[in-house]
N, C-alpha and C. Protein backbone atom coordinates (compact mmCIF):
# COMPACT_ATOMS: atom_id res chain seq x y z
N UNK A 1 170.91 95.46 47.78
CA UNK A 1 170.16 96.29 48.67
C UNK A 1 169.66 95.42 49.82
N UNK A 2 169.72 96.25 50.98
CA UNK A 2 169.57 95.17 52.24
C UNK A 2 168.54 95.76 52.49
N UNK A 3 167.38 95.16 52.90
CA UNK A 3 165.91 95.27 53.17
C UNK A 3 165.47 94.79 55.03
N UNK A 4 165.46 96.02 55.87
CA UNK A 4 165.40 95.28 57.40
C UNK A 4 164.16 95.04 57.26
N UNK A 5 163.98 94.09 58.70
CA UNK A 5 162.38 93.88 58.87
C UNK A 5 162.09 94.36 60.04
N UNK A 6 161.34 95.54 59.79
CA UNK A 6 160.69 96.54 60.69
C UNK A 6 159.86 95.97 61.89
N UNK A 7 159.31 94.93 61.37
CA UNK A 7 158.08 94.39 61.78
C UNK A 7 158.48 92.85 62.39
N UNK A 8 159.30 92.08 63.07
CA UNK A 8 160.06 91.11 63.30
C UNK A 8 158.62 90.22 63.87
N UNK A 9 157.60 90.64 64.63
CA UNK A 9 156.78 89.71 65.57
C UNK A 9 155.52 89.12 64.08
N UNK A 10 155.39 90.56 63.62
CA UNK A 10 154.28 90.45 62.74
C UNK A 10 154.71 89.39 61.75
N UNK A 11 155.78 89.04 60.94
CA UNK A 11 156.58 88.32 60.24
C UNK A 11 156.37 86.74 60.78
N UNK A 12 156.71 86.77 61.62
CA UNK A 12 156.98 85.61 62.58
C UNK A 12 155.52 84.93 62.95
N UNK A 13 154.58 86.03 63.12
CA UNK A 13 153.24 85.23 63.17
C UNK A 13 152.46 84.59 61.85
N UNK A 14 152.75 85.83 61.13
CA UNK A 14 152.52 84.80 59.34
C UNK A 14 153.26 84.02 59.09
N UNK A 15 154.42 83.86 59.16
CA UNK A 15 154.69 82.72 58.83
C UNK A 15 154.57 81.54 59.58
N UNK A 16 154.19 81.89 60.90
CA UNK A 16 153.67 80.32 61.81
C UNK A 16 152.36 79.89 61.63
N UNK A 17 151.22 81.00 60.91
CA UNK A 17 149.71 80.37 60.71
C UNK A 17 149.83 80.14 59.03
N UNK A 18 151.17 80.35 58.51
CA UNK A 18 151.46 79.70 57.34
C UNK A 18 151.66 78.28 57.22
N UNK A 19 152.53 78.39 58.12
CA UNK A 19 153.31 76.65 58.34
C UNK A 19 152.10 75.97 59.00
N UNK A 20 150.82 76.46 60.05
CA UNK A 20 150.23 75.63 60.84
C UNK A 20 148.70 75.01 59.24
N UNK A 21 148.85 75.96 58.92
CA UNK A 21 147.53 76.19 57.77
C UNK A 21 148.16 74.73 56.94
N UNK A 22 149.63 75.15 56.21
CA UNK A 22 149.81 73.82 55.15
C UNK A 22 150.03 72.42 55.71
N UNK A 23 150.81 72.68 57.49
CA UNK A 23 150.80 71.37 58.33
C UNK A 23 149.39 70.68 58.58
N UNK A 24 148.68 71.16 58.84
CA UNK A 24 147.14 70.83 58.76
C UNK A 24 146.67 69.70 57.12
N UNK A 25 146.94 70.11 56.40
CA UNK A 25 147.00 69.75 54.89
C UNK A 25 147.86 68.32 54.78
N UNK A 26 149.45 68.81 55.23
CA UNK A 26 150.29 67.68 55.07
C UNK A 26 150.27 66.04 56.44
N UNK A 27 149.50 66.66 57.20
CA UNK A 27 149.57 65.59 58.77
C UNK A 27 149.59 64.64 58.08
N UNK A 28 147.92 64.53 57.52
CA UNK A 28 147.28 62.91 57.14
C UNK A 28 148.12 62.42 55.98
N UNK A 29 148.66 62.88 55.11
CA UNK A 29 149.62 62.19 54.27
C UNK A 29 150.79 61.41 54.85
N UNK A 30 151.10 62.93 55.71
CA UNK A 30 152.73 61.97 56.05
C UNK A 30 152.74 61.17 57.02
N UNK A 31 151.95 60.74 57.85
CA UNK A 31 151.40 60.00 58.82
C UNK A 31 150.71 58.84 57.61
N UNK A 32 150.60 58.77 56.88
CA UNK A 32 150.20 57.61 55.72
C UNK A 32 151.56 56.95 55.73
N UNK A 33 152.26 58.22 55.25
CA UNK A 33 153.71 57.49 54.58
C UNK A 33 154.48 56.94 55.60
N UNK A 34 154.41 57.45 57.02
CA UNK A 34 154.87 57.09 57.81
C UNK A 34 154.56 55.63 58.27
N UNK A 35 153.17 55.75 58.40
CA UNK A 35 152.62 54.18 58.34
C UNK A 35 153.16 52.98 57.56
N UNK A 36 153.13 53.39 56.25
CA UNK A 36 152.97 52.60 55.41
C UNK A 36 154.74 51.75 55.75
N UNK A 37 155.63 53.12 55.28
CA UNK A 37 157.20 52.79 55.67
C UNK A 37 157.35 52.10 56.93
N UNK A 38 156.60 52.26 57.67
CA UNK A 38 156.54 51.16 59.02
C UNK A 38 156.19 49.39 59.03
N UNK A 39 155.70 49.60 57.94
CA UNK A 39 154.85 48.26 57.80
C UNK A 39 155.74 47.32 56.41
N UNK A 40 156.83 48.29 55.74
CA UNK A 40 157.75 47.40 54.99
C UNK A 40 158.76 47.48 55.92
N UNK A 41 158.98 48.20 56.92
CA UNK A 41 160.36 47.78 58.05
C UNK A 41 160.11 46.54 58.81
N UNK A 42 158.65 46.44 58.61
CA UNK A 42 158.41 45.44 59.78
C UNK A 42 158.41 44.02 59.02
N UNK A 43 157.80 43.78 57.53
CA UNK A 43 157.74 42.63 56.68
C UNK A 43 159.55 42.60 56.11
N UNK A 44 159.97 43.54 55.75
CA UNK A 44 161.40 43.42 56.20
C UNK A 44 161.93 42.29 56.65
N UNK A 45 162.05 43.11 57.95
CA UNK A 45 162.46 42.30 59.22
C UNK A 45 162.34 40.92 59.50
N UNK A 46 160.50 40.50 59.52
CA UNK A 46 160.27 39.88 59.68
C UNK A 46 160.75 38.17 58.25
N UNK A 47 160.81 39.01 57.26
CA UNK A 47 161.15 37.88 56.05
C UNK A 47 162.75 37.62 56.49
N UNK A 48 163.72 38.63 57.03
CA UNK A 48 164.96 38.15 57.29
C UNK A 48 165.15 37.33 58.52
N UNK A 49 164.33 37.28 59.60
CA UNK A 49 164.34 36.81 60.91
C UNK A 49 163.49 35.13 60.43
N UNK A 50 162.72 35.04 59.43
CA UNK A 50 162.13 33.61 59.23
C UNK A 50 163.73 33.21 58.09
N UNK A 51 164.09 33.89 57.22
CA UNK A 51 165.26 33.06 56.58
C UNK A 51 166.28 32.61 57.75
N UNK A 52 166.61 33.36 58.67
CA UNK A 52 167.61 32.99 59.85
C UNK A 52 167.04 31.99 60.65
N UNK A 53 166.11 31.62 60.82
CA UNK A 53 165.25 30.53 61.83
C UNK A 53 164.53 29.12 60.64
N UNK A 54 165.05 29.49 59.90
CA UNK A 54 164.53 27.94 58.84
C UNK A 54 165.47 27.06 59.46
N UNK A 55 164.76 25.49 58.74
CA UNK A 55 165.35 24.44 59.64
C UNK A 55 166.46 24.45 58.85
N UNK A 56 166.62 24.78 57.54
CA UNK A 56 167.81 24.50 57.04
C UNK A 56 168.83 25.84 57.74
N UNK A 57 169.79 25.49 58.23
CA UNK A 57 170.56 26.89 58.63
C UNK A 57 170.85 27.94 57.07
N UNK A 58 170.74 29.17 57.51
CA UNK A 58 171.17 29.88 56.40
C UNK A 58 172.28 29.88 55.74
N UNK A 59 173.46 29.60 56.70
CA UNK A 59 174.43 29.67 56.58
C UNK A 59 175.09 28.56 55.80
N UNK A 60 174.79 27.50 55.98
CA UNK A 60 174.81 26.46 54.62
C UNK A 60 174.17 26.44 53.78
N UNK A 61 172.54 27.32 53.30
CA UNK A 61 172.26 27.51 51.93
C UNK A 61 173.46 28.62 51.33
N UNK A 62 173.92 29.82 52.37
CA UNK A 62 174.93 30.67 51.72
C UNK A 62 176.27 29.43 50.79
N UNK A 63 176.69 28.79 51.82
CA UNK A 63 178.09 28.30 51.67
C UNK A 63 178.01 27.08 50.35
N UNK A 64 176.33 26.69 50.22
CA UNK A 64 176.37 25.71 48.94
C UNK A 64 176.22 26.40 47.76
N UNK A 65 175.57 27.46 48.19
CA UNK A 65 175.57 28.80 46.73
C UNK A 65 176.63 29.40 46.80
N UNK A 66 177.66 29.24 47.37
CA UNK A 66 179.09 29.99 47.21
C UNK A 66 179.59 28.83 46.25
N UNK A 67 179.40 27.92 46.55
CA UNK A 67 180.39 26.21 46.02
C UNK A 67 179.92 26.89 44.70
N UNK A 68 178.26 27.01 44.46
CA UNK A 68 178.09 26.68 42.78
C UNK A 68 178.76 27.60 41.97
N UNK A 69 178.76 28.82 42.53
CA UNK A 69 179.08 29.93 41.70
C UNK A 69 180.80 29.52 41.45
N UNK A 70 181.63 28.85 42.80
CA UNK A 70 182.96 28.69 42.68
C UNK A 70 183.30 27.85 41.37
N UNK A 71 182.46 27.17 40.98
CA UNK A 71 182.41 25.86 40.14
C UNK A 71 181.85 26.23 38.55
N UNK A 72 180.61 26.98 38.78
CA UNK A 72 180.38 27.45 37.34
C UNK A 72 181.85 28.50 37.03
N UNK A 73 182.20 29.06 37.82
CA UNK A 73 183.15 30.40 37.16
C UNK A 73 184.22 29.35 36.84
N UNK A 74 184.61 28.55 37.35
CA UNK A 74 185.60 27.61 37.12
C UNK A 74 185.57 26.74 35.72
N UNK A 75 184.54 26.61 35.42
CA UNK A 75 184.13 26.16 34.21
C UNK A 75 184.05 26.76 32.97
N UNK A 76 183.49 28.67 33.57
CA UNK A 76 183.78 29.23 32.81
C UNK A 76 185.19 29.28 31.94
N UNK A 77 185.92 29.68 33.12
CA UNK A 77 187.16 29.76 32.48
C UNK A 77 188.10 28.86 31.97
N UNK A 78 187.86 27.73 32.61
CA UNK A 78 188.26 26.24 31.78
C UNK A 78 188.01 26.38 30.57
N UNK A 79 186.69 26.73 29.84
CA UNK A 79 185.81 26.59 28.44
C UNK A 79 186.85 28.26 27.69
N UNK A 80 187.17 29.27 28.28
CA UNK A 80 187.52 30.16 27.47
C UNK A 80 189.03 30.24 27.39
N UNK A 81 189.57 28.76 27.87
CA UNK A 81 191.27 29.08 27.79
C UNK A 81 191.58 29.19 26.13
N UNK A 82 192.82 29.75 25.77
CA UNK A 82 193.21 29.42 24.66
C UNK A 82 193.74 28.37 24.15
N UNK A 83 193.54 28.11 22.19
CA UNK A 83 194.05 26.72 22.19
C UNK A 83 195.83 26.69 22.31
N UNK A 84 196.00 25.20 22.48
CA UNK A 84 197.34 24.69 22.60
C UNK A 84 198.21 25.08 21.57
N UNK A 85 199.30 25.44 22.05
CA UNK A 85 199.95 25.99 20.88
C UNK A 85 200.81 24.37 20.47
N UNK A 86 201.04 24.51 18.93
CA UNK A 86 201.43 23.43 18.19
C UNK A 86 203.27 22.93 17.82
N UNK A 87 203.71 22.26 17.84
CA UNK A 87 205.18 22.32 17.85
C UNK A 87 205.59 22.33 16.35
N UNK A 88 205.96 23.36 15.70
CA UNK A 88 206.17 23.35 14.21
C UNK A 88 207.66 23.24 13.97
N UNK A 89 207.78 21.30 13.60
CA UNK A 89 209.36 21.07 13.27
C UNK A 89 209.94 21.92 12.02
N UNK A 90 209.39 22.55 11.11
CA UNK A 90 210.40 23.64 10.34
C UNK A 90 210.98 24.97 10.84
N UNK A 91 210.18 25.37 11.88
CA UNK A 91 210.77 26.91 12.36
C UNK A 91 211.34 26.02 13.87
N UNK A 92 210.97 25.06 14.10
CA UNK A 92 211.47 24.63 15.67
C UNK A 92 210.97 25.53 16.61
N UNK A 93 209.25 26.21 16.53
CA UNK A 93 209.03 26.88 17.38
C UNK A 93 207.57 26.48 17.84
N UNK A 94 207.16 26.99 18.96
CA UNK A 94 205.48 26.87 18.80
C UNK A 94 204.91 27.68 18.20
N UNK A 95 203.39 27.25 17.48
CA UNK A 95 202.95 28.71 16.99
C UNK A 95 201.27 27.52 17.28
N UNK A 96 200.04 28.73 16.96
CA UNK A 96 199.03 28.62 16.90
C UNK A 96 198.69 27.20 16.21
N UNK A 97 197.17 26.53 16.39
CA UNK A 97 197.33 25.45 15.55
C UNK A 97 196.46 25.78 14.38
N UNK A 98 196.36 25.42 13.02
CA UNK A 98 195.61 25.89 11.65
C UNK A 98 194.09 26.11 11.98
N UNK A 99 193.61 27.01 11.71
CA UNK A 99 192.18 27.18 11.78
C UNK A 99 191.30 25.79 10.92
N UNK A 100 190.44 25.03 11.46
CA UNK A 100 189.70 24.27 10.60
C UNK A 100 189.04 24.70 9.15
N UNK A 101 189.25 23.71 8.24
CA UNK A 101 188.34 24.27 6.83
C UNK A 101 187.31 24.21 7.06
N UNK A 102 186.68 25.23 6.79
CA UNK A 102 185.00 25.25 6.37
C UNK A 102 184.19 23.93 5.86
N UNK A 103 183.48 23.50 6.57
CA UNK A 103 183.13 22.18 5.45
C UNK A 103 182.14 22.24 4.63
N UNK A 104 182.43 22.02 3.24
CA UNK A 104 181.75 22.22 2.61
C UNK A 104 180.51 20.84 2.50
N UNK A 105 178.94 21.21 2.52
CA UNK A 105 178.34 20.04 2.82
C UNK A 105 177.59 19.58 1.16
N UNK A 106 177.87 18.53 0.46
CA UNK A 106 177.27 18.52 -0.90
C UNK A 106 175.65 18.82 -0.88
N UNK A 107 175.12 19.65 -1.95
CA UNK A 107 174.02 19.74 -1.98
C UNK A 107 173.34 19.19 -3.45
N UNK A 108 172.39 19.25 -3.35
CA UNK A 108 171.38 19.11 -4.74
C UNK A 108 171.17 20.78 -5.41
N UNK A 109 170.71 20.21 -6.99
CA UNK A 109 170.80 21.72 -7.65
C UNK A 109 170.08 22.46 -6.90
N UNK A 110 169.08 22.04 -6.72
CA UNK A 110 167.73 22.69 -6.03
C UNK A 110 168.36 23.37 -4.77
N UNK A 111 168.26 22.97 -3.84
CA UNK A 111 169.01 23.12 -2.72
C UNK A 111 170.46 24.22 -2.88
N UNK A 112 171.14 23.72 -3.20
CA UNK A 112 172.08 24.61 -3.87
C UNK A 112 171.90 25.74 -4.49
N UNK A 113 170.50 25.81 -5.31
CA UNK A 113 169.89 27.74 -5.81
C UNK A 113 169.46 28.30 -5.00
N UNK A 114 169.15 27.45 -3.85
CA UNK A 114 168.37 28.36 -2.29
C UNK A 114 169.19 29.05 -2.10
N UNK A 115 170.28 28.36 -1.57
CA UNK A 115 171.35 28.83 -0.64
C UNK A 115 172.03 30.10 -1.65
N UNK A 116 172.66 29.84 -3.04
CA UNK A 116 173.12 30.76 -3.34
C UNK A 116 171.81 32.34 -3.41
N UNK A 117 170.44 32.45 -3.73
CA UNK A 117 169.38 32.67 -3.42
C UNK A 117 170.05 34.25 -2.53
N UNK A 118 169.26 32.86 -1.28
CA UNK A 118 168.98 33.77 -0.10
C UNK A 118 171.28 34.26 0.52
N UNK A 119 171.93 34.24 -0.30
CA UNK A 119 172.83 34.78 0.06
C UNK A 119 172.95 35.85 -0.74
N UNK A 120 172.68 36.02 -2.05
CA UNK A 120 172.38 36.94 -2.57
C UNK A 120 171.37 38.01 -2.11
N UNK A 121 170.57 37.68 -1.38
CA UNK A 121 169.41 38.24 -0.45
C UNK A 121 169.97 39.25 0.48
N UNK A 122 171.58 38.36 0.70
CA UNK A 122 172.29 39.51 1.65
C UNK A 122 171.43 39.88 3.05
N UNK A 123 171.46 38.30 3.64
CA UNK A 123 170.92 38.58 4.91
C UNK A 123 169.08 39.10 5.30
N UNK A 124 168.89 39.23 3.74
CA UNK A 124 167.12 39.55 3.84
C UNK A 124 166.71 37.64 3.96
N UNK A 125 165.10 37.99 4.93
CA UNK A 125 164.60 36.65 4.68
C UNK A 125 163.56 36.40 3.27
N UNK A 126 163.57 35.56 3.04
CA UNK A 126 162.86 35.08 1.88
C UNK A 126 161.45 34.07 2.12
N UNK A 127 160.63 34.16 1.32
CA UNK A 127 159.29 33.46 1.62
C UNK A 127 159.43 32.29 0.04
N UNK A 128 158.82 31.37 0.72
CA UNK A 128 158.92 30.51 -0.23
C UNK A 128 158.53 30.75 -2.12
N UNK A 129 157.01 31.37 -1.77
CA UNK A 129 156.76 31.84 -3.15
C UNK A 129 158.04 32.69 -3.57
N UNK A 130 158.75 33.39 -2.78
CA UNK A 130 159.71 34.73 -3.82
C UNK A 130 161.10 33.55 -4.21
N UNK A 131 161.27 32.66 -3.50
CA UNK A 131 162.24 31.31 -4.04
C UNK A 131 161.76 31.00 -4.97
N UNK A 132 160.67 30.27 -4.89
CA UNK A 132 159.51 29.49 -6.14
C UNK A 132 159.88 30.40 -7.52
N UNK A 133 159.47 31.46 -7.41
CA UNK A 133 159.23 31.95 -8.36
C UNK A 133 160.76 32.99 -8.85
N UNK A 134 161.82 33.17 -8.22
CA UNK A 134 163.04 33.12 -8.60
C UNK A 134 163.59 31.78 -9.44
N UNK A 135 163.45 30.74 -8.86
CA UNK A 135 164.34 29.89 -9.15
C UNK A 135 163.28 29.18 -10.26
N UNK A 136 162.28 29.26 -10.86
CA UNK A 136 160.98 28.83 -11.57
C UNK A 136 160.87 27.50 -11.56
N UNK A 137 160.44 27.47 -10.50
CA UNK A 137 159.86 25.79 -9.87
C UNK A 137 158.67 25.93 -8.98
N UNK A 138 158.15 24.53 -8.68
CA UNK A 138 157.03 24.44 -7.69
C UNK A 138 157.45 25.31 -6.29
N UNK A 139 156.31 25.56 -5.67
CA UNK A 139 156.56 25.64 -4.16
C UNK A 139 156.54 24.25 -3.48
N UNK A 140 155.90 23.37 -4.02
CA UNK A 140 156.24 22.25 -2.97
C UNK A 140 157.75 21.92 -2.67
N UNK A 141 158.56 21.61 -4.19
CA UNK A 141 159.92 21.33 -4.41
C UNK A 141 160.77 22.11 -3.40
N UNK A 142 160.44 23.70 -3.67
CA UNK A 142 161.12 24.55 -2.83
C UNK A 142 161.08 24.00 -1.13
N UNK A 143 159.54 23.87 -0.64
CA UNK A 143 159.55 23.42 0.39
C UNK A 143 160.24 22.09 1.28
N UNK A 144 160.23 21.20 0.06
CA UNK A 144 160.94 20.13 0.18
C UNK A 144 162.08 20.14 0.78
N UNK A 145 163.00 20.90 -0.37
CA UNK A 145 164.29 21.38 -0.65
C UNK A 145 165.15 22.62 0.92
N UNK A 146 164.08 23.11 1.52
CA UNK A 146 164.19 24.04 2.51
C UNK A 146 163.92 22.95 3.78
N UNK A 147 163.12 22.11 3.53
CA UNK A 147 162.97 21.56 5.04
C UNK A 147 164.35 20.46 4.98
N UNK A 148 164.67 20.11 4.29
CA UNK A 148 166.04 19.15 4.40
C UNK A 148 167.36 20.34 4.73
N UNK A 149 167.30 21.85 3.80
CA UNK A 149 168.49 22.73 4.64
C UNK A 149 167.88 23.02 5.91
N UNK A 150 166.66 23.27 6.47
CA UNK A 150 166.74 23.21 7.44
C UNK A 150 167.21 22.36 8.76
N UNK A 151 166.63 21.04 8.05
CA UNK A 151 167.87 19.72 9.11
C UNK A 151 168.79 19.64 9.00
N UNK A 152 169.82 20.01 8.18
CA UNK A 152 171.49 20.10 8.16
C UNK A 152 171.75 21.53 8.51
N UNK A 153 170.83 21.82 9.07
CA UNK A 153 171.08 23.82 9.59
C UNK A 153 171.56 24.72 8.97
N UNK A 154 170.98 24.74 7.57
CA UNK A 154 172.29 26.09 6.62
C UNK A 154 171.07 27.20 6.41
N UNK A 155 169.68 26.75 6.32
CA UNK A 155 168.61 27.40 6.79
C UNK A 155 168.12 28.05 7.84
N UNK A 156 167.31 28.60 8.61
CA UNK A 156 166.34 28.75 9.16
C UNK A 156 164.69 29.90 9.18
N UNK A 157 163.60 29.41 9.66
CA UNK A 157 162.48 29.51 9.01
C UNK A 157 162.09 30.83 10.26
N UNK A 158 161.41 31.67 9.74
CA UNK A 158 161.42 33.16 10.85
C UNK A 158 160.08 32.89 10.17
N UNK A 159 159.00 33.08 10.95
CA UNK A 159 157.66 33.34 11.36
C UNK A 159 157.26 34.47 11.31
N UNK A 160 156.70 34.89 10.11
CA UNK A 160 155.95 36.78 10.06
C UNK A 160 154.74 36.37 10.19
N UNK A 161 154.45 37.37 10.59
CA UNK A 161 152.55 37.76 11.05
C UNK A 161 152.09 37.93 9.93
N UNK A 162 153.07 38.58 8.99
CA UNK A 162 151.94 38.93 7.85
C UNK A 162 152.45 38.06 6.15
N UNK A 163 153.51 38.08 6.13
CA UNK A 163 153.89 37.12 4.76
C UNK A 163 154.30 35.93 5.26
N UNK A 164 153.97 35.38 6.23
CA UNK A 164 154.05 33.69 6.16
C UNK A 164 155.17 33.32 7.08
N UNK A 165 155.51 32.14 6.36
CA UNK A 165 157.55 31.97 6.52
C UNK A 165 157.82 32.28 5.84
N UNK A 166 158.82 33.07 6.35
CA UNK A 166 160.01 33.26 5.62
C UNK A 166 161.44 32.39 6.34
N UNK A 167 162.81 32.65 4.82
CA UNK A 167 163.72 31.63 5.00
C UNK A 167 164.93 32.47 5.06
N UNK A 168 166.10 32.30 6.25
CA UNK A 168 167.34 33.03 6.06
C UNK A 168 168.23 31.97 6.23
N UNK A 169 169.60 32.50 6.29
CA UNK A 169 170.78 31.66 5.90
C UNK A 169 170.80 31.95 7.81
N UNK A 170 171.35 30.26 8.84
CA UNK A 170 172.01 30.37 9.48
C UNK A 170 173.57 30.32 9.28
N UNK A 171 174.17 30.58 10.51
CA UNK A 171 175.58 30.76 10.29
C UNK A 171 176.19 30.14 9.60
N UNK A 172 175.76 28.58 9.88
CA UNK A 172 176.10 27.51 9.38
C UNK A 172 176.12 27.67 7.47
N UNK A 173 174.64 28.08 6.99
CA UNK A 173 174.45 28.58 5.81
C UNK A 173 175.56 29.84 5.24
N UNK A 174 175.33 30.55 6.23
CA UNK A 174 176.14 31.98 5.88
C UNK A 174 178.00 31.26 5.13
N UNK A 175 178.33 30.60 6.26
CA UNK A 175 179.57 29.95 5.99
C UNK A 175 179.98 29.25 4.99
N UNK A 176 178.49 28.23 4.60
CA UNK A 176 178.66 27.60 3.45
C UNK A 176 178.56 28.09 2.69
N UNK A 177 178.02 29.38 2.10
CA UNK A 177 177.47 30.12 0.85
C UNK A 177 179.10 30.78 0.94
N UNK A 178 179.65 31.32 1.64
CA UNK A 178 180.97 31.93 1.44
C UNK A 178 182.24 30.88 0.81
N UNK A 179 181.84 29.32 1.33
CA UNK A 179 182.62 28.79 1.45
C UNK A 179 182.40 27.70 -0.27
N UNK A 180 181.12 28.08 -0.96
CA UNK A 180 180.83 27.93 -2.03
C UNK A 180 181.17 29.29 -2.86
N UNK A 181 181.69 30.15 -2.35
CA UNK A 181 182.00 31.33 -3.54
C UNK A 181 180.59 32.27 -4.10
N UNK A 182 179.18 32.33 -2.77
CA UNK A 182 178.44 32.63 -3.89
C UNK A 182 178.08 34.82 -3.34
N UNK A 183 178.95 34.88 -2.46
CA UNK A 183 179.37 36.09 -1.90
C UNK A 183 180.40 36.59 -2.14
């Protein structure tokens, strides 16, 4: 349904002491914003016009930060080539070279119930008393016994707010507990 407007002047005047009524309202804002956006065009400006006028030219801080990035990526990809493939005189072909063995590092009994322990833990951390009192020994021993896996890294010690330290298997650990059979 099409609806004319009878009244075209009358229309036209409400809606201009409409627009003048809410323009009245909006001036001082947008004349804020206007301001304000004036005054980051100008610190803008002004921070790019002092980088272009330093004594060092810009253009050689660009071109020595181009070098580094040329050089780290270069390194990158140096570090992620693949390994050399190996010459295997029975097939007379190349192939991959053997993955390294796991090394297994000798431990003490003590030491050795940690680890199998906290692999049984299955990735939970452990606090010394719940070792202590698994394996039925002192806590000092335990502690002993944990600060030496901690220097050969098959340990490490996670800091709770509320039960103390606790002890998990690093990778290093994770590997050896697999590589002892106790997973």
């Amino acid at each position: 349904m099409i609806v004319s407007d009878k009244h075209p002047l009358r229309t036209t005047i409400i809606g201009g002491t409409i627009a003048l009524v809410l323009g009245t309202y909006l001036i001082e804002p947008v004349r804020r914003f206007f301001i304000g956006a004036w005054h980051v065009v100008i610190v803008v400006a002004g921070a790019v016009w002092s980088a272009l006028t330093t004594s060092v030219p810009l253009w050689s801080l660009l071109v020595a930060a181009g070098i580094a990035a040329v050089i780290a990526a270069w390194a990158r990809r140096r570090r992620a080539r693949p390994p050399k493939k190996v010459y295997d005189p029975t097939t007379r072909t190349l192939r991959d070279p053997a993955p390294a063995a796991p090394v297994v590092i000798p431990l003490d009994a003590l030491a050795d119930a940690i680890i199998r322990q906290l692999a049984v833990a299955d990735g939970a951390a452990l606090g010394v008393g719940d070792l202590a009192e698994d394996l039925h020994t002192s806590r000092l021993r335990v502690e002993q016994a944990l600060d030496r896996l901690a220097e050969i890294e098959l340990v490490k010690e996670y800091r709770h707010v509320v039960d103390g330290p606790r002890y998990g298997l690093t990778s290093h650990g994770r590997d050896s507990a697999i590589a002892h059979g106790y997973i």
